[in-house]
PDB file of N, CA and C in Angstrom:
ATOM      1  N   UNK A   1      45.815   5.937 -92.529  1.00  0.00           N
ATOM      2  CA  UNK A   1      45.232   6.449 -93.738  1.00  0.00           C
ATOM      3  C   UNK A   1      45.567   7.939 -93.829  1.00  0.00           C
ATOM      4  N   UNK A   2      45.949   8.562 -95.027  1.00  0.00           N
ATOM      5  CA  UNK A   2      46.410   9.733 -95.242  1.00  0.00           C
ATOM      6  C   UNK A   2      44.994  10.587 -96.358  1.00  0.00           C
ATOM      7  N   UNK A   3      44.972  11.603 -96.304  1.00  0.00           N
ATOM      8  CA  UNK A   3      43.929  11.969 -97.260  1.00  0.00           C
ATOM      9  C   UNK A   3      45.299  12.824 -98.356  1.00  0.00           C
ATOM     10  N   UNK A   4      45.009  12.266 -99.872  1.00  0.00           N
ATOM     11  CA  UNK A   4      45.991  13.221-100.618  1.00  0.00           C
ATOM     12  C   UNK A   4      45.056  13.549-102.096  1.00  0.00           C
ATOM     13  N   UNK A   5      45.705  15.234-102.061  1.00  0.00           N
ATOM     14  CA  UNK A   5      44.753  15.868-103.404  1.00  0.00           C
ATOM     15  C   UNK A   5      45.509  16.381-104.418  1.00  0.00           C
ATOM     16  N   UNK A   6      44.821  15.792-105.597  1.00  0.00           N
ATOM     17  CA  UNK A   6      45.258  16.075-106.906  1.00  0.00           C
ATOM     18  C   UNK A   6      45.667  16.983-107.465  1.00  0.00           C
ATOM     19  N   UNK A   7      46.610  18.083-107.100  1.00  0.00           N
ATOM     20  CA  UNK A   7      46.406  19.771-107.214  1.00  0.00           C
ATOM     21  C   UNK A   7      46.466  20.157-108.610  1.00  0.00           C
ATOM     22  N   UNK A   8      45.006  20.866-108.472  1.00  0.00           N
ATOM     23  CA  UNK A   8      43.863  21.441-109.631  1.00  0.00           C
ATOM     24  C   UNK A   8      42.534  20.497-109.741  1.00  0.00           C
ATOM     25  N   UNK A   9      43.060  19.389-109.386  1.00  0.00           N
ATOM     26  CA  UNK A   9      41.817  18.515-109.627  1.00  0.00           C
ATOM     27  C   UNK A   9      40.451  18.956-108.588  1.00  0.00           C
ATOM     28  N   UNK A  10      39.024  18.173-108.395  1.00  0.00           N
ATOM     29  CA  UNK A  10      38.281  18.506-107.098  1.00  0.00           C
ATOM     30  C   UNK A  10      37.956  17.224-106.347  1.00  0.00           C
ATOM     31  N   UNK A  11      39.014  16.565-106.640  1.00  0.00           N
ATOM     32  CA  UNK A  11      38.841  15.018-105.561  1.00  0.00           C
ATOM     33  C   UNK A  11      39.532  14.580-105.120  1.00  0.00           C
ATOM     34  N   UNK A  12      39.567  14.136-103.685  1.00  0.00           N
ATOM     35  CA  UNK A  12      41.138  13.683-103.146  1.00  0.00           C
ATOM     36  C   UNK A  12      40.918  11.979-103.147  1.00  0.00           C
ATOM     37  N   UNK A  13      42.020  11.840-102.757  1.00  0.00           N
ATOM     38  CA  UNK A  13      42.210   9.997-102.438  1.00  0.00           C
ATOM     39  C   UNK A  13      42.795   9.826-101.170  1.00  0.00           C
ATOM     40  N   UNK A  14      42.076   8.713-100.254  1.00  0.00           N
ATOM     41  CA  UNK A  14      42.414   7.995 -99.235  1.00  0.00           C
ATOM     42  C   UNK A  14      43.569   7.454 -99.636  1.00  0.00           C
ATOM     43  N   UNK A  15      45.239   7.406 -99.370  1.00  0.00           N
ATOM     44  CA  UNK A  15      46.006   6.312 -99.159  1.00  0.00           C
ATOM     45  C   UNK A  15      46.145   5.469 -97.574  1.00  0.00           C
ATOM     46  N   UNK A  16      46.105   4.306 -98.189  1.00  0.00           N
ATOM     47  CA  UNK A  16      46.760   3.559 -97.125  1.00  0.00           C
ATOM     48  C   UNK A  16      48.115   4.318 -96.848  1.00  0.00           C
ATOM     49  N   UNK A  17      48.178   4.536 -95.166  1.00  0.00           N
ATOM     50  CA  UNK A  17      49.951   4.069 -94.602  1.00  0.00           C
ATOM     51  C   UNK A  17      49.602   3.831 -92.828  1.00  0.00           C
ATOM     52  N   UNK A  18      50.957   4.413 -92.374  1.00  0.00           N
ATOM     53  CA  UNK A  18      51.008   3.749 -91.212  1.00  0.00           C
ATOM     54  C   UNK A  18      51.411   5.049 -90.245  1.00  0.00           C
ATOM     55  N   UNK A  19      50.496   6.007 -90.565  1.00  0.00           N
ATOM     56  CA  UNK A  19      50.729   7.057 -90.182  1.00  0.00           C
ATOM     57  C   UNK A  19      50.537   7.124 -88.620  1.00  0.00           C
ATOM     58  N   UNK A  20      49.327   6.326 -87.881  1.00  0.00           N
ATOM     59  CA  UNK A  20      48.983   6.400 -86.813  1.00  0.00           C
ATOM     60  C   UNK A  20      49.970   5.824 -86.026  1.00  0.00           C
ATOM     61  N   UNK A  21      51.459   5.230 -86.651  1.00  0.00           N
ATOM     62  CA  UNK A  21      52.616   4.985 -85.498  1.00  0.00           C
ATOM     63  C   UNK A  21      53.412   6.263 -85.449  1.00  0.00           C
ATOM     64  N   UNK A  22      52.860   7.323 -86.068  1.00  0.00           N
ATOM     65  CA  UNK A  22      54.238   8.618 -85.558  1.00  0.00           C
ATOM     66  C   UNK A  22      53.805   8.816 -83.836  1.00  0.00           C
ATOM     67  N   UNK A  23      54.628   9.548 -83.524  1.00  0.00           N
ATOM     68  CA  UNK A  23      54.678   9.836 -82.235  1.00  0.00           C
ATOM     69  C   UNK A  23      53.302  11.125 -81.745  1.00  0.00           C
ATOM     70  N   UNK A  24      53.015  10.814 -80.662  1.00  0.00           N
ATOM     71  CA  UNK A  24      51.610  12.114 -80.378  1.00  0.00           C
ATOM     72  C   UNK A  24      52.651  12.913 -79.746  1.00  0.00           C
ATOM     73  N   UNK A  25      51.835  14.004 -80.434  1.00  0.00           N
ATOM     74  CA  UNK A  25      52.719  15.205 -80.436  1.00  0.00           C
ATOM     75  C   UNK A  25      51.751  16.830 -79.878  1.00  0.00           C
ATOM     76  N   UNK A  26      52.151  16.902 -78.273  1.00  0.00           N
ATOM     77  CA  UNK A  26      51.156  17.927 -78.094  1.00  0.00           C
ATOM     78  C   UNK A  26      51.117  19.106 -78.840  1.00  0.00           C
ATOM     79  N   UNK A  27      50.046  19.653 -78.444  1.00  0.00           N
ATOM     80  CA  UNK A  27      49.927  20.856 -79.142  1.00  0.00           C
ATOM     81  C   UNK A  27      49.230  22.449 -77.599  1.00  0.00           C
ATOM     82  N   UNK A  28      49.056  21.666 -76.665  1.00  0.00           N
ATOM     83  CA  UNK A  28      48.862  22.524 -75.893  1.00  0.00           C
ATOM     84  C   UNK A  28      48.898  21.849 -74.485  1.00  0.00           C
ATOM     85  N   UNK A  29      48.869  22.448 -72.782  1.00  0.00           N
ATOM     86  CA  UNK A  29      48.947  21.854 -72.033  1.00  0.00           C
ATOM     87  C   UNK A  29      48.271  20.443 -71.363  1.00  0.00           C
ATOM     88  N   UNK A  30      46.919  20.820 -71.915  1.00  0.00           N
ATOM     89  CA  UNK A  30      46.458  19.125 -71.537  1.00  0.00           C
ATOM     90  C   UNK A  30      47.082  18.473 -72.447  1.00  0.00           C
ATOM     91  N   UNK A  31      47.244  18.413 -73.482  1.00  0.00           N
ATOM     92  CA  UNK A  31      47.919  17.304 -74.430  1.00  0.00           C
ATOM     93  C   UNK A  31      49.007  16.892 -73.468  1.00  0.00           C
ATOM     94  N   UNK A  32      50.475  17.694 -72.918  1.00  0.00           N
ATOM     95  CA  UNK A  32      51.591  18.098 -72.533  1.00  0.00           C
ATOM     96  C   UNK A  32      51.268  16.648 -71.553  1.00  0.00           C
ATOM     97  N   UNK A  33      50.399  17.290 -70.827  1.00  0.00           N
ATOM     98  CA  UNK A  33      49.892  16.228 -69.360  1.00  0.00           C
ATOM     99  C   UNK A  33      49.737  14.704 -70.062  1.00  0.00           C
ATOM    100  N   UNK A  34      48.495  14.693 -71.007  1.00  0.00           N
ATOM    101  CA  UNK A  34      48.236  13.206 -71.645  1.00  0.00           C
ATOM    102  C   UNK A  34      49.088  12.581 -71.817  1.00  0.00           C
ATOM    103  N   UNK A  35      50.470  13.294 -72.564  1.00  0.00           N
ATOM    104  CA  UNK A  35      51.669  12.279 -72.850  1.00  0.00           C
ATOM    105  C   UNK A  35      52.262  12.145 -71.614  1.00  0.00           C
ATOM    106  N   UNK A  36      52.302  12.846 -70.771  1.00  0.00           N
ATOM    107  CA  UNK A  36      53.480  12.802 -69.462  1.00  0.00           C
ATOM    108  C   UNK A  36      52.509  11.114 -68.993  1.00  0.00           C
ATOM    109  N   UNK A  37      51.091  11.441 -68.867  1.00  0.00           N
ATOM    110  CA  UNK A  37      50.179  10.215 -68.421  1.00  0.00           C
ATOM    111  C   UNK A  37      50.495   9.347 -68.688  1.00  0.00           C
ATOM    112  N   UNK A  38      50.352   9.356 -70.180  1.00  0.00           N
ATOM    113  CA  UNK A  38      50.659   7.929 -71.244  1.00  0.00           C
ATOM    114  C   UNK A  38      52.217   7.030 -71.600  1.00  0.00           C
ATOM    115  N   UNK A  39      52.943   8.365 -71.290  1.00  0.00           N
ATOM    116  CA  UNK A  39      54.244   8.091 -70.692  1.00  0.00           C
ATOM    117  C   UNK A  39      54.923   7.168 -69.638  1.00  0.00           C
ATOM    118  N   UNK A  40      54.107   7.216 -68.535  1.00  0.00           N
ATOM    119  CA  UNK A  40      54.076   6.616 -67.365  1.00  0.00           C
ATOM    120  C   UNK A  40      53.767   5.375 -67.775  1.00  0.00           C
ATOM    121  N   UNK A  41      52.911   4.850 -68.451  1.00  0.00           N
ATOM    122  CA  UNK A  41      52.240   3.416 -68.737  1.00  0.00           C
ATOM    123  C   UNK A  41      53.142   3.320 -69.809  1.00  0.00           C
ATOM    124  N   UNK A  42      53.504   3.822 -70.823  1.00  0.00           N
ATOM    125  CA  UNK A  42      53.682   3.015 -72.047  1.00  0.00           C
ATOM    126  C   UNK A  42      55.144   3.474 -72.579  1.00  0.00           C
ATOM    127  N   UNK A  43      56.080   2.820 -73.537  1.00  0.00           N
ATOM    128  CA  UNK A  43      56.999   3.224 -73.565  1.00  0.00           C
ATOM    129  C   UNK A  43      57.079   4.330 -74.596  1.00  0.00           C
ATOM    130  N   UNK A  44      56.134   4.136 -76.000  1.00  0.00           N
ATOM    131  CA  UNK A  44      56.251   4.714 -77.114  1.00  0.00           C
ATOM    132  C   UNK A  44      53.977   4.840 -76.860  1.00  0.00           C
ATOM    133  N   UNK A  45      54.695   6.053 -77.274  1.00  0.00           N
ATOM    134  CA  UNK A  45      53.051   6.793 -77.574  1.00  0.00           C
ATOM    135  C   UNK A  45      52.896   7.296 -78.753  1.00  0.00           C
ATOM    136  N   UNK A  46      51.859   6.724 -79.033  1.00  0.00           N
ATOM    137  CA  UNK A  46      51.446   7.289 -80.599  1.00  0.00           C
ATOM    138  C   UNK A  46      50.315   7.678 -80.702  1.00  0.00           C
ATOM    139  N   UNK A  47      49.728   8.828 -81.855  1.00  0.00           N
ATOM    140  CA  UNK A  47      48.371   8.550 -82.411  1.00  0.00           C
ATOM    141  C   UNK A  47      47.847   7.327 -82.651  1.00  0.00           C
ATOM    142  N   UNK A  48      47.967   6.419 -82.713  1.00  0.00           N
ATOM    143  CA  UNK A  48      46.772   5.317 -82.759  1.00  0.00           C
ATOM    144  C   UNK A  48      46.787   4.669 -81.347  1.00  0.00           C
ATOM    145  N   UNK A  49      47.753   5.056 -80.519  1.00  0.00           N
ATOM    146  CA  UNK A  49      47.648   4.717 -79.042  1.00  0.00           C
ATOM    147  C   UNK A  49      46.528   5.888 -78.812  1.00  0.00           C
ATOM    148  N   UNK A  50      46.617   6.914 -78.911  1.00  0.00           N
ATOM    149  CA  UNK A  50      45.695   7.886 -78.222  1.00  0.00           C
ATOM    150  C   UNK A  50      44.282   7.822 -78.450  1.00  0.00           C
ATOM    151  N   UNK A  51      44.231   7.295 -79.839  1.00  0.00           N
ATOM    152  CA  UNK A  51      43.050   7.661 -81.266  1.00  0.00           C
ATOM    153  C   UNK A  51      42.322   5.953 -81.319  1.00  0.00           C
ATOM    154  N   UNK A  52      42.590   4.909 -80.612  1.00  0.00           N
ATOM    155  CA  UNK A  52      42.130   3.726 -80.999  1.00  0.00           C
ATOM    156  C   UNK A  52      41.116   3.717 -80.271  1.00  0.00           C
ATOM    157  N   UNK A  53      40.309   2.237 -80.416  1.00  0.00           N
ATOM    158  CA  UNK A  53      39.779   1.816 -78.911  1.00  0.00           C
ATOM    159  C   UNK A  53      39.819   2.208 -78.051  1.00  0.00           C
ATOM    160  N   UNK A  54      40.835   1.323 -77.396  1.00  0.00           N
ATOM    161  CA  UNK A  54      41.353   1.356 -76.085  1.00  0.00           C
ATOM    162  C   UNK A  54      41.956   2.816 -75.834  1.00  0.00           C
ATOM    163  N   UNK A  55      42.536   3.301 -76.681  1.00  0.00           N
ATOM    164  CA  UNK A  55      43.003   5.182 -76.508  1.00  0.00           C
ATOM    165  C   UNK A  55      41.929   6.322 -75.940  1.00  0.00           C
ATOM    166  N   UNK A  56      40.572   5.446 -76.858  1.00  0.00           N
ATOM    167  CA  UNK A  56      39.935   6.483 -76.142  1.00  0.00           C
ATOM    168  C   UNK A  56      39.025   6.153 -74.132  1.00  0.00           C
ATOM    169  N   UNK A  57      39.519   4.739 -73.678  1.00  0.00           N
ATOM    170  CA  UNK A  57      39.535   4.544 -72.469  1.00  0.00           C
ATOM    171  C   UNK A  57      40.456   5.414 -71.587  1.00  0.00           C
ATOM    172  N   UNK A  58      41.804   5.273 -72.559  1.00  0.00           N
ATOM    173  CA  UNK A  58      42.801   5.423 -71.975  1.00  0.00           C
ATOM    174  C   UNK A  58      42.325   7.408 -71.385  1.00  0.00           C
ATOM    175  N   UNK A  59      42.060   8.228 -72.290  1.00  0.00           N
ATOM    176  CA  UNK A  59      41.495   9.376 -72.328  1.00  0.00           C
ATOM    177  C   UNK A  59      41.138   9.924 -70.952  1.00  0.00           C
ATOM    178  N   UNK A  60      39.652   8.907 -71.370  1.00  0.00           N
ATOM    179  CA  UNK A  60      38.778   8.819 -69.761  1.00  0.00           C
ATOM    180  C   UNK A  60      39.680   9.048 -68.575  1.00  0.00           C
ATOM    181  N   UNK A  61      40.520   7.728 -68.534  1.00  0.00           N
ATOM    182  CA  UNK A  61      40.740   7.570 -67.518  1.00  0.00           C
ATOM    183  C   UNK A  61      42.211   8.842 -66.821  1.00  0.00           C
ATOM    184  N   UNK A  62      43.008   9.165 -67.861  1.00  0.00           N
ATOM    185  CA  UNK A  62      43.375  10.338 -67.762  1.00  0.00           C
ATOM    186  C   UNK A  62      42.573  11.753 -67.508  1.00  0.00           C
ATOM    187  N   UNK A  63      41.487  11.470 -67.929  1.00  0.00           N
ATOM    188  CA  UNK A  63      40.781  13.100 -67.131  1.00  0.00           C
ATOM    189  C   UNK A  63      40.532  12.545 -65.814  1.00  0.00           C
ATOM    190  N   UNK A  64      39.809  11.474 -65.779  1.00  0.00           N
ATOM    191  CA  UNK A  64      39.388  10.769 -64.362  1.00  0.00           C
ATOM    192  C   UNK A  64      40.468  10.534 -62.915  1.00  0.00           C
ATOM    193  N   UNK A  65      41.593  10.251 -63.605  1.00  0.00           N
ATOM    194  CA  UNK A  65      42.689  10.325 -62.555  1.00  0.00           C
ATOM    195  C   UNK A  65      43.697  11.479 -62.182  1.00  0.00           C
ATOM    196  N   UNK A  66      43.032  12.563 -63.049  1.00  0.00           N
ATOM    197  CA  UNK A  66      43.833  14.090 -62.835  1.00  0.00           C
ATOM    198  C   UNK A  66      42.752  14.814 -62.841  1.00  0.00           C
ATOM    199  N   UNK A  67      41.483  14.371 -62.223  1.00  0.00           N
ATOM    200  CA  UNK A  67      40.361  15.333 -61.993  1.00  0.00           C
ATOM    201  C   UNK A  67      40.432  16.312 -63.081  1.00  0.00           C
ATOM    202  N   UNK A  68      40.223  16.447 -64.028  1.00  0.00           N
ATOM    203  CA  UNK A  68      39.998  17.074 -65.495  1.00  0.00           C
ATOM    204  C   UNK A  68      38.478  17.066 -65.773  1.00  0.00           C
ATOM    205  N   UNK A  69      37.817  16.434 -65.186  1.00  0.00           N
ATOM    206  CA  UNK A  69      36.334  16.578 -65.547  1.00  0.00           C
ATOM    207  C   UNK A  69      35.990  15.942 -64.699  1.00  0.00           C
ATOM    208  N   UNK A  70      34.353  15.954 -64.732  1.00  0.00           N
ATOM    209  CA  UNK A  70      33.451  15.329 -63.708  1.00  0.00           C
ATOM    210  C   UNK A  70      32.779  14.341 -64.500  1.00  0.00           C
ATOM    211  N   UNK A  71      32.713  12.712 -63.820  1.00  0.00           N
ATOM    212  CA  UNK A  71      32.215  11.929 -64.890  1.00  0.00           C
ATOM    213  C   UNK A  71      30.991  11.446 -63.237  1.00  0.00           C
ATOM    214  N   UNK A  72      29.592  10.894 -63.676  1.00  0.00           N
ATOM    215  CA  UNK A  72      28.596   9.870 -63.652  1.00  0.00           C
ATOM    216  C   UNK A  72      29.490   8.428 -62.841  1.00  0.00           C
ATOM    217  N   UNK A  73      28.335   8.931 -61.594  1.00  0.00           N
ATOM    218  CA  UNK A  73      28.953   7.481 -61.052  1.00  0.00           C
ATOM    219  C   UNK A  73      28.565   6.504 -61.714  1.00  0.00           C
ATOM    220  N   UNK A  74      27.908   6.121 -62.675  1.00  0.00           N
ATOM    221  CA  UNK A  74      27.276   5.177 -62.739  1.00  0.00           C
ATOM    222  C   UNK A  74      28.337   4.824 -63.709  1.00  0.00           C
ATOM    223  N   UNK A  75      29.337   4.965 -64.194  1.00  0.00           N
ATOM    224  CA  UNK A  75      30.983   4.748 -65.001  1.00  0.00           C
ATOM    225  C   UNK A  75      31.626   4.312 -63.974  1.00  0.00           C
ATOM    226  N   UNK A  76      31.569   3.347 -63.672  1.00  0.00           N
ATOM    227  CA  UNK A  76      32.066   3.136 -62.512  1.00  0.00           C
ATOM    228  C   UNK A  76      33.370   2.383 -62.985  1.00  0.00           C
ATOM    229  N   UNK A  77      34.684   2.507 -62.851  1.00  0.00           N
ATOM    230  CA  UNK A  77      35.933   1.803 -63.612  1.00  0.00           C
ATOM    231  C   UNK A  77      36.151   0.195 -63.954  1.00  0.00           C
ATOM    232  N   UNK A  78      34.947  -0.529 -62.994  1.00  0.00           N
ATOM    233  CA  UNK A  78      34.789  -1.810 -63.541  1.00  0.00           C
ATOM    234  C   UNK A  78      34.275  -2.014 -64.640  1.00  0.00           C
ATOM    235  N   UNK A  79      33.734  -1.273 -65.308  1.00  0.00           N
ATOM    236  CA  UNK A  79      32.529  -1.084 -66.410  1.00  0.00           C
ATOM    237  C   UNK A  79      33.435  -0.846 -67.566  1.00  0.00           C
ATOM    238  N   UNK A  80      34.659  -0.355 -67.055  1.00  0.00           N
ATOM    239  CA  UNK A  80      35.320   0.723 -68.482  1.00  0.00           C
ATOM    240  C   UNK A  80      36.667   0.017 -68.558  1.00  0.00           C
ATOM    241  N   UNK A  81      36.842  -0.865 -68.517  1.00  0.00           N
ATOM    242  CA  UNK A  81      38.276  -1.846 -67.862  1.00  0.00           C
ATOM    243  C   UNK A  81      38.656  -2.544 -69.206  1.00  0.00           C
ATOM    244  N   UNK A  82      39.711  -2.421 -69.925  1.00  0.00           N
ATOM    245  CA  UNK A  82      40.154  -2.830 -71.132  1.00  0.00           C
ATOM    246  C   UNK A  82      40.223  -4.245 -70.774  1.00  0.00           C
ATOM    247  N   UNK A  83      39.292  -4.967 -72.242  1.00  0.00           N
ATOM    248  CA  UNK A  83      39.250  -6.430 -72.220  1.00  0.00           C
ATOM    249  C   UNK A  83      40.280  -6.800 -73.427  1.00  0.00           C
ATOM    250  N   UNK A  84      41.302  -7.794 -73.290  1.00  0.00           N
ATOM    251  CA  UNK A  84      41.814  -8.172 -74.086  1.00  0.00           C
ATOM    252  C   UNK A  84      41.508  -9.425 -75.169  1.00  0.00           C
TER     253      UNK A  84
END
């Protein structure tokens, strides 16, 4: 979904597209890392790989496996395990 505005008007419109297959594209060093991460697993990375569901597991588990934060044992990785 794209947001596009009427220029002069004061209302925009939602279009449909398929924007969330462009490629993720960092913008600073953790990003840099996320793709090198996401890289490793996947062949093509996109915003809706990063931005979905499962993207935002995927997240987690990228801070979690490059010590990037401190998470609650009680997240324990059986708990957070992508169901298909």
């Amino acid at each position: 979904m794209i947001l596009a505005a009427d220029v002069g008007a004061s209302n925009t419109l939602p279009l449909p597209s398929e924007a969330g297959h462009a490629d993720f594209a960092p913008n600073n060093e953790v990003e840099t890392e996320l793709l090198r991460y996401l890289r490793d697993r996947f062949h093509h990375v996109s915003w809706d790989r990063v931005l979905s569901g499962p993207g935002l597991l995927l997240i987690y588990e990228f801070f979690r496996d490059t010590g990037g934060c401190i998470y609650p044992k009680s997240l324990a990785t059986e708990s957070l395990r992508c169901r298909n």
